[in-house]
Protein backbone atom coordinates (compact mmCIF):
# COMPACT_ATOMS: atom_id res chain seq x y z
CA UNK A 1 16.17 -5.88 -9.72
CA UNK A 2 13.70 -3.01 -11.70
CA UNK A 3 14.73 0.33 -11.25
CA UNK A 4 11.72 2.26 -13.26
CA UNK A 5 13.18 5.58 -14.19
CA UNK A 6 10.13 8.31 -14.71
CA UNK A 7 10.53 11.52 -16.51
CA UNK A 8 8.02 14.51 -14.77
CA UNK A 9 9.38 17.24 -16.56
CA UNK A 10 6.28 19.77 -17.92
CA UNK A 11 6.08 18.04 -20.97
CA UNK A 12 4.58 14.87 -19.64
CA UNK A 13 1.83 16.31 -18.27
CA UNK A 14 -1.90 15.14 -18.70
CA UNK A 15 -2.04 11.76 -20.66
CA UNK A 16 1.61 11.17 -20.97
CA UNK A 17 2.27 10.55 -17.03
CA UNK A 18 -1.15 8.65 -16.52
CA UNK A 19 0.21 6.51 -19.07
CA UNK A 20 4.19 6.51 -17.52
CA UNK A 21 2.14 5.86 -13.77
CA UNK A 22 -0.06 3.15 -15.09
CA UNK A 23 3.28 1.11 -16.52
CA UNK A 24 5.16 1.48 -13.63
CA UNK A 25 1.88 0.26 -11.80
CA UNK A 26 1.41 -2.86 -13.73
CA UNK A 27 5.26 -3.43 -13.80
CA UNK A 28 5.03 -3.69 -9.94
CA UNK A 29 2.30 -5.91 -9.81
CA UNK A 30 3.53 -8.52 -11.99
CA UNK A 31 6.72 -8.66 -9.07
CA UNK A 32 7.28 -10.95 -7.07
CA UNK A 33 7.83 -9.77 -3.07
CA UNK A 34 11.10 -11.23 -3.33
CA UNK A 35 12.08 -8.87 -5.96
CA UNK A 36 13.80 -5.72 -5.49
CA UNK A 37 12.37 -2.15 -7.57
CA UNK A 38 13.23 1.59 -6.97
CA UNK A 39 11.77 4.78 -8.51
CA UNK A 40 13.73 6.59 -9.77
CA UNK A 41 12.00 10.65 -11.08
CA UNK A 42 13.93 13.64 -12.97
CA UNK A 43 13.31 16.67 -14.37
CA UNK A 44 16.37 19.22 -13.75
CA UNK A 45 17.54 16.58 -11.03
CA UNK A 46 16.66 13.11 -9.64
CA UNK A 47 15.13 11.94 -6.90
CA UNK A 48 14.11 8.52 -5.56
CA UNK A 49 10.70 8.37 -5.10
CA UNK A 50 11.01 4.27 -4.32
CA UNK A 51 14.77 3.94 -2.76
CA UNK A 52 15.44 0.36 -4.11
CA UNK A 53 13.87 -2.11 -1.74
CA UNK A 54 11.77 -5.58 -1.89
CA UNK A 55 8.58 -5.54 -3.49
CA UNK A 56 6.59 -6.76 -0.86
CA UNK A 57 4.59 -3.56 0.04
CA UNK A 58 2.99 -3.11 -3.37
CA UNK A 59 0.49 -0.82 -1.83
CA UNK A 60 2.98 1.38 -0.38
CA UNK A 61 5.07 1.36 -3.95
CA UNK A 62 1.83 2.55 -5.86
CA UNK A 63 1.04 4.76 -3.63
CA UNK A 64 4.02 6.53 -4.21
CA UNK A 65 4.06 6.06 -7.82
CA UNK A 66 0.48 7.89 -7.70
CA UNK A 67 2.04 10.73 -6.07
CA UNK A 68 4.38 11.45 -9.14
CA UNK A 69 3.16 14.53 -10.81
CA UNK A 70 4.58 16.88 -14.11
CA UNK A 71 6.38 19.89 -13.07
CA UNK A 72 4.57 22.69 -13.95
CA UNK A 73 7.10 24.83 -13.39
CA UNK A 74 6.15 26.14 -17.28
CA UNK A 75 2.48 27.42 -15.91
CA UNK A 76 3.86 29.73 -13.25
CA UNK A 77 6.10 31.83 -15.54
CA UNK A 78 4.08 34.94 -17.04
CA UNK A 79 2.98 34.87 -20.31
């Protein structure tokens, strides 16, 4: 079992979570569909982005990793 843990507070965004997406990509594809990964995000709280299942719906799994984004939480305050 791979439980890849993913941090999207605002100071990952821009090159730190392509990086953190692209490693949690390539960790699912070297998987076997027998194998059993979850995603696992935080910030101020967790959430399961992948609740821990097989592996065989890589598609589905990346998709969902893709869909991880930095909260920008930071941006919306007023200067």
């Amino acid at each position: 079992m791979v439980v890849l843990i993913i941090d999207k507070s605002s100071s990952m965004e821009g090159p730190k979570m392509d990086l953190a997406k692209a490693a949690a990509t390539g960790t699912v594809s070297n998987l076997r569909p027998m194998d059993q990964v979850g995603v696992l995000v935080f910030d101020n709280s967790f959430a399961w982005v992948v609740p821990i299942r097989k592996a065989d719906d890589r598609a589905l799994i990346n998709s969902r990793i893709s869909g991880i984004f930095a909260n920008e939480a930071r941006r919306s305050l007023p200067p």
